[in-house]
N, C-alpha and C. Protein backbone atom coordinates (compact mmCIF):
# COMPACT_ATOMS: atom_id res chain seq x y z
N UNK A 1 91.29 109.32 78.52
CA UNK A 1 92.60 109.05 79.04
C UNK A 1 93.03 107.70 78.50
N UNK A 2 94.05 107.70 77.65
CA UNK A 2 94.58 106.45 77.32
C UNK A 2 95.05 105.55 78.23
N UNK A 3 94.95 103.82 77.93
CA UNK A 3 94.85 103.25 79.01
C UNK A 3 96.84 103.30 79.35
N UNK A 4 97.79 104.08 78.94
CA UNK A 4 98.69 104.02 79.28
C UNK A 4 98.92 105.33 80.47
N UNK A 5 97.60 106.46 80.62
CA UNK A 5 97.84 107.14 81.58
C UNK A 5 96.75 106.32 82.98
N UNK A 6 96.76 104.96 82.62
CA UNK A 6 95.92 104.50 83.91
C UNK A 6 96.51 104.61 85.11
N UNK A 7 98.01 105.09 85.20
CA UNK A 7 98.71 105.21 86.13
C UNK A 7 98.35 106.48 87.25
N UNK A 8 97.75 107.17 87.01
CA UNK A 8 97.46 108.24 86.85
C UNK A 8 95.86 108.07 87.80
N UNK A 9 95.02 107.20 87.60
CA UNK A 9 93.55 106.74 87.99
C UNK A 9 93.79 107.21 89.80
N UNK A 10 94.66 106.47 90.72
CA UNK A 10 94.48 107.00 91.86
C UNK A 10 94.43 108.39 92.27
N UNK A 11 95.63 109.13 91.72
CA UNK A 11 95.78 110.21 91.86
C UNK A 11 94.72 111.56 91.71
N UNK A 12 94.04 111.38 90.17
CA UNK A 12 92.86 111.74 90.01
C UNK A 12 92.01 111.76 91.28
N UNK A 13 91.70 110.42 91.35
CA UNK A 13 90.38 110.07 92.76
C UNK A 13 91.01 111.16 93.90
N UNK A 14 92.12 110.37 94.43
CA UNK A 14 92.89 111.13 95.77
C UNK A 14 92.38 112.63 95.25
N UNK A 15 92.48 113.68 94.30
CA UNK A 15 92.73 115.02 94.13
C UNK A 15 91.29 115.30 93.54
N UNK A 16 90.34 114.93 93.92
CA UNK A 16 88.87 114.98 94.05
C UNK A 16 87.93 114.57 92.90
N UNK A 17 88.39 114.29 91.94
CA UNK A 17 87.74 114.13 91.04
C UNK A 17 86.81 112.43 91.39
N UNK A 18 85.45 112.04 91.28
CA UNK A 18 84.95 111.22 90.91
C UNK A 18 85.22 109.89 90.61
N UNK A 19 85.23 108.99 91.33
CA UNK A 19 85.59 107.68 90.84
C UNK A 19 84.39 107.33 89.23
N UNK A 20 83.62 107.23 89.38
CA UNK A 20 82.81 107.55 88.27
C UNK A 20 83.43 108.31 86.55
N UNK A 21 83.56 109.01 86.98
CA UNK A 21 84.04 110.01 85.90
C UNK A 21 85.34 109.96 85.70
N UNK A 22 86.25 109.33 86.20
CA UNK A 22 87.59 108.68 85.94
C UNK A 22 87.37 107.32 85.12
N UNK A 23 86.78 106.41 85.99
CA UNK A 23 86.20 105.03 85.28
C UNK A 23 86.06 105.67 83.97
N UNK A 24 84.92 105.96 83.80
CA UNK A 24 83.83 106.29 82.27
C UNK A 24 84.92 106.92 81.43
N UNK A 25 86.00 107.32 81.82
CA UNK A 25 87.01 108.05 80.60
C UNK A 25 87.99 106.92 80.28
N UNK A 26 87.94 106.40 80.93
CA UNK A 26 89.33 105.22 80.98
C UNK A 26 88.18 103.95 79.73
N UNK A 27 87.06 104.03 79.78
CA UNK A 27 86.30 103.16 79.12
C UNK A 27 85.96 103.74 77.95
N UNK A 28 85.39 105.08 78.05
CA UNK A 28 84.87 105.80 76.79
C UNK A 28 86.56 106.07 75.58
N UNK A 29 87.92 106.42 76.26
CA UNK A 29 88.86 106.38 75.44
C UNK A 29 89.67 104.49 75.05
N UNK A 30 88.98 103.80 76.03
CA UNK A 30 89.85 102.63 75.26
C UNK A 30 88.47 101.56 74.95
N UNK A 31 88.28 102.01 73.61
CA UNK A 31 86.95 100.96 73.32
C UNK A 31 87.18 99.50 73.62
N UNK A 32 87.97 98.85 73.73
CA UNK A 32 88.62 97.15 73.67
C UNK A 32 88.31 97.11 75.07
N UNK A 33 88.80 97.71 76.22
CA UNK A 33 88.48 97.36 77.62
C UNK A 33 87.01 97.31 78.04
N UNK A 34 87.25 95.98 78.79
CA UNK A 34 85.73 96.45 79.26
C UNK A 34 85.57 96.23 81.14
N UNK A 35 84.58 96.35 81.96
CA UNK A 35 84.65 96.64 83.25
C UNK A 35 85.73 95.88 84.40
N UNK A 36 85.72 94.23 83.35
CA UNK A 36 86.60 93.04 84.42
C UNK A 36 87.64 93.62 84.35
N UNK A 37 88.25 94.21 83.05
CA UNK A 37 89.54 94.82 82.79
C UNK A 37 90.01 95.84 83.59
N UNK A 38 88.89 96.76 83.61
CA UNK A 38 89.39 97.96 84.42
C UNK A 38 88.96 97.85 85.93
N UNK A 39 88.25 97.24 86.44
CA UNK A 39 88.34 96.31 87.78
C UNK A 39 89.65 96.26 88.24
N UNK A 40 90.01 95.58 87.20
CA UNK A 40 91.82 94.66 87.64
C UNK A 40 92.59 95.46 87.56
N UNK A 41 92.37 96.60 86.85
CA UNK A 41 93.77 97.83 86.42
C UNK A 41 93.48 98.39 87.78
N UNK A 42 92.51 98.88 88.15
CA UNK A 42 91.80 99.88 89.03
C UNK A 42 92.40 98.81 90.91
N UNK A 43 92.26 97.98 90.59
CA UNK A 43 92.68 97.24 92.00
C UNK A 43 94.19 97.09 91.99
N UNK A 44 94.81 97.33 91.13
CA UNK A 44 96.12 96.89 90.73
C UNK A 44 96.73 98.28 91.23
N UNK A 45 96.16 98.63 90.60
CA UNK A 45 96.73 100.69 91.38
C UNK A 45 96.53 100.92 92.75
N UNK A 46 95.60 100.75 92.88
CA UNK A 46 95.03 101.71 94.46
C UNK A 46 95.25 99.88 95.36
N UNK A 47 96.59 100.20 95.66
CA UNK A 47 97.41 98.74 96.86
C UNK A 47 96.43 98.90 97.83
N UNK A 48 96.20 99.38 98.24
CA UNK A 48 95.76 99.80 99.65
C UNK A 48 94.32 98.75 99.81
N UNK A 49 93.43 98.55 98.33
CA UNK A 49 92.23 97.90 98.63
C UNK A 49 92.50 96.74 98.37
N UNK A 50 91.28 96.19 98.65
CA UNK A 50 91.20 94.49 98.06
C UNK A 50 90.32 93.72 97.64
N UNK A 51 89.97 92.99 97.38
CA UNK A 51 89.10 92.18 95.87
C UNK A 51 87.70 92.61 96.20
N UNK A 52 87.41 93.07 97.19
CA UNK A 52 85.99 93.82 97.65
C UNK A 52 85.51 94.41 96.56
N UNK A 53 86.39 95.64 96.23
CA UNK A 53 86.18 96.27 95.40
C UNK A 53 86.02 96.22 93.62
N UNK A 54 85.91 94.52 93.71
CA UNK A 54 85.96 94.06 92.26
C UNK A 54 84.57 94.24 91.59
N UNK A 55 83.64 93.37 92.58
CA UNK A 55 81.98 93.07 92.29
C UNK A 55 80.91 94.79 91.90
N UNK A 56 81.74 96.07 92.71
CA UNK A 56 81.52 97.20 92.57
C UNK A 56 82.01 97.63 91.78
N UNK A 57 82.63 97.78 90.93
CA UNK A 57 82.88 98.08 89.35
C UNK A 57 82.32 97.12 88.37
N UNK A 58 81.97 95.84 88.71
CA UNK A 58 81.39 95.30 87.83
C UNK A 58 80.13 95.37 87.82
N UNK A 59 79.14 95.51 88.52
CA UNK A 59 78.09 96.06 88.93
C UNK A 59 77.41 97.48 88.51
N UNK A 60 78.59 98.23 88.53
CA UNK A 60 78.26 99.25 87.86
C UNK A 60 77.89 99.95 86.32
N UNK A 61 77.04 100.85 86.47
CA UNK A 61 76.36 101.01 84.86
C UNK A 61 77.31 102.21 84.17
N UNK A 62 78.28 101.60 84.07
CA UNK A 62 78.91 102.82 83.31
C UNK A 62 78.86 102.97 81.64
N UNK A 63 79.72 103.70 81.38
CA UNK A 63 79.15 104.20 80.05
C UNK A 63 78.88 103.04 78.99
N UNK A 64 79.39 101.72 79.62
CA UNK A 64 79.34 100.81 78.81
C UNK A 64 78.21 99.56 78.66
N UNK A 65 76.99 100.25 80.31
CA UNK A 65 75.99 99.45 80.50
C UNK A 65 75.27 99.33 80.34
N UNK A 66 73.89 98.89 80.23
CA UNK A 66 72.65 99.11 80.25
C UNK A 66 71.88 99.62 81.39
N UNK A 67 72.69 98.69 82.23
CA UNK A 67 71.98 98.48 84.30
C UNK A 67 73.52 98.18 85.05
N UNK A 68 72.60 98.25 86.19
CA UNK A 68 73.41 98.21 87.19
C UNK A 68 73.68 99.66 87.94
N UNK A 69 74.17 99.65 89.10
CA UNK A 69 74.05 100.65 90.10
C UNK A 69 74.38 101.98 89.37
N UNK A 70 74.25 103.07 90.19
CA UNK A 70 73.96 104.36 89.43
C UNK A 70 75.79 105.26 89.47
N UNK A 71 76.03 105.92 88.64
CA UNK A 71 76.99 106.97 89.26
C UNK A 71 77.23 106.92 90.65
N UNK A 72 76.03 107.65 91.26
CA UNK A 72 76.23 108.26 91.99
C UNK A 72 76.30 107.29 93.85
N UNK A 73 76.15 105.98 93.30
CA UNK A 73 75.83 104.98 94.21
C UNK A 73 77.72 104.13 94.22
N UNK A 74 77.39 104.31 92.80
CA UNK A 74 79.03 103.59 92.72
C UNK A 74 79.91 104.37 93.57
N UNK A 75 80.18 105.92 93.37
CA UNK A 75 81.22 106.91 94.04
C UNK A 75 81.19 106.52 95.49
N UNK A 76 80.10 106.58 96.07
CA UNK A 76 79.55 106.33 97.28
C UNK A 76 80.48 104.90 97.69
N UNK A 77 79.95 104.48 97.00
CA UNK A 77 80.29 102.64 97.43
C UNK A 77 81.79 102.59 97.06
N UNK A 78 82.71 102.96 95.98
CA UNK A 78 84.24 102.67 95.98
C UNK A 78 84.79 104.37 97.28
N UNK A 79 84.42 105.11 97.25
CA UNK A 79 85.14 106.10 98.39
C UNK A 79 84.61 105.62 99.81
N UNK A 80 83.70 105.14 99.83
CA UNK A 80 83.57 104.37 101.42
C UNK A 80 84.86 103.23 101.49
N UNK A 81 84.80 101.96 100.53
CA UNK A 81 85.93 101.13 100.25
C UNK A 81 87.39 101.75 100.41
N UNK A 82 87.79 102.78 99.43
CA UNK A 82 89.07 103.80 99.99
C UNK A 82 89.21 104.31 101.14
N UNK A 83 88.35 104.75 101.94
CA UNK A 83 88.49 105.47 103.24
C UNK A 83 88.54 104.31 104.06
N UNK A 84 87.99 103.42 104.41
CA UNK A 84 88.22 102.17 104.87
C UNK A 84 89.56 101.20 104.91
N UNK A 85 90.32 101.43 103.64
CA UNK A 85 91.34 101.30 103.19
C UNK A 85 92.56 102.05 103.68
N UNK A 86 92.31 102.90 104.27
CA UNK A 86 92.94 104.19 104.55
C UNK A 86 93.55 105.12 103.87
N UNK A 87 92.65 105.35 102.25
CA UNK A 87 92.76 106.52 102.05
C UNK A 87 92.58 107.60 102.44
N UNK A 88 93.34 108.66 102.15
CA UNK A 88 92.55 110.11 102.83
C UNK A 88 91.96 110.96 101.67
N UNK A 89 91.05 110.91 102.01
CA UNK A 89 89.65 111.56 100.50
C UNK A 89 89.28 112.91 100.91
């Protein structure tokens, strides 16, 4: 997903798809970005959260990491943050 459909990133999540697997496309199609970037795009979209949710994308081992928390720990950890937020997931 080009980073001009980042607009697009909440909606995805909201309509079930994976915070994970949204991230990793937004990274795997724009080689130049890297996690601080999409941190900031990703908090910039979804109003509802707040800088909480920064250290958990950066933390995370996505397609661009070596280490750091897993898939499946990250989803966990940003949809707890959204529901908290008062998304409805």
């Amino acid at each position: 997903m080009p980073l001009s459909e980042s607009d697009d990133l909440l909606s995805k999540i909201l309509g079930g798809m994976l915070p994970s697997y949204v991230l990793n496309k937004v990274l795997e199609e724009n080689p130049g970005l890297d996690k601080y970037d999409l941190a900031n795009i990703f908090l910039g979209e979804c109003e509802l959260l707040d800088s909480k949710i920064l250290p958990i994308v950066w933390n995370w081992k996505s397609v661009r990491s070596m280490r750091g928390v897993s898939d499946e720990v990250f989803d966990e950890m940003v949809l707890a943050h959204m529901r908290l937020a008062g998304y409805r997931l």
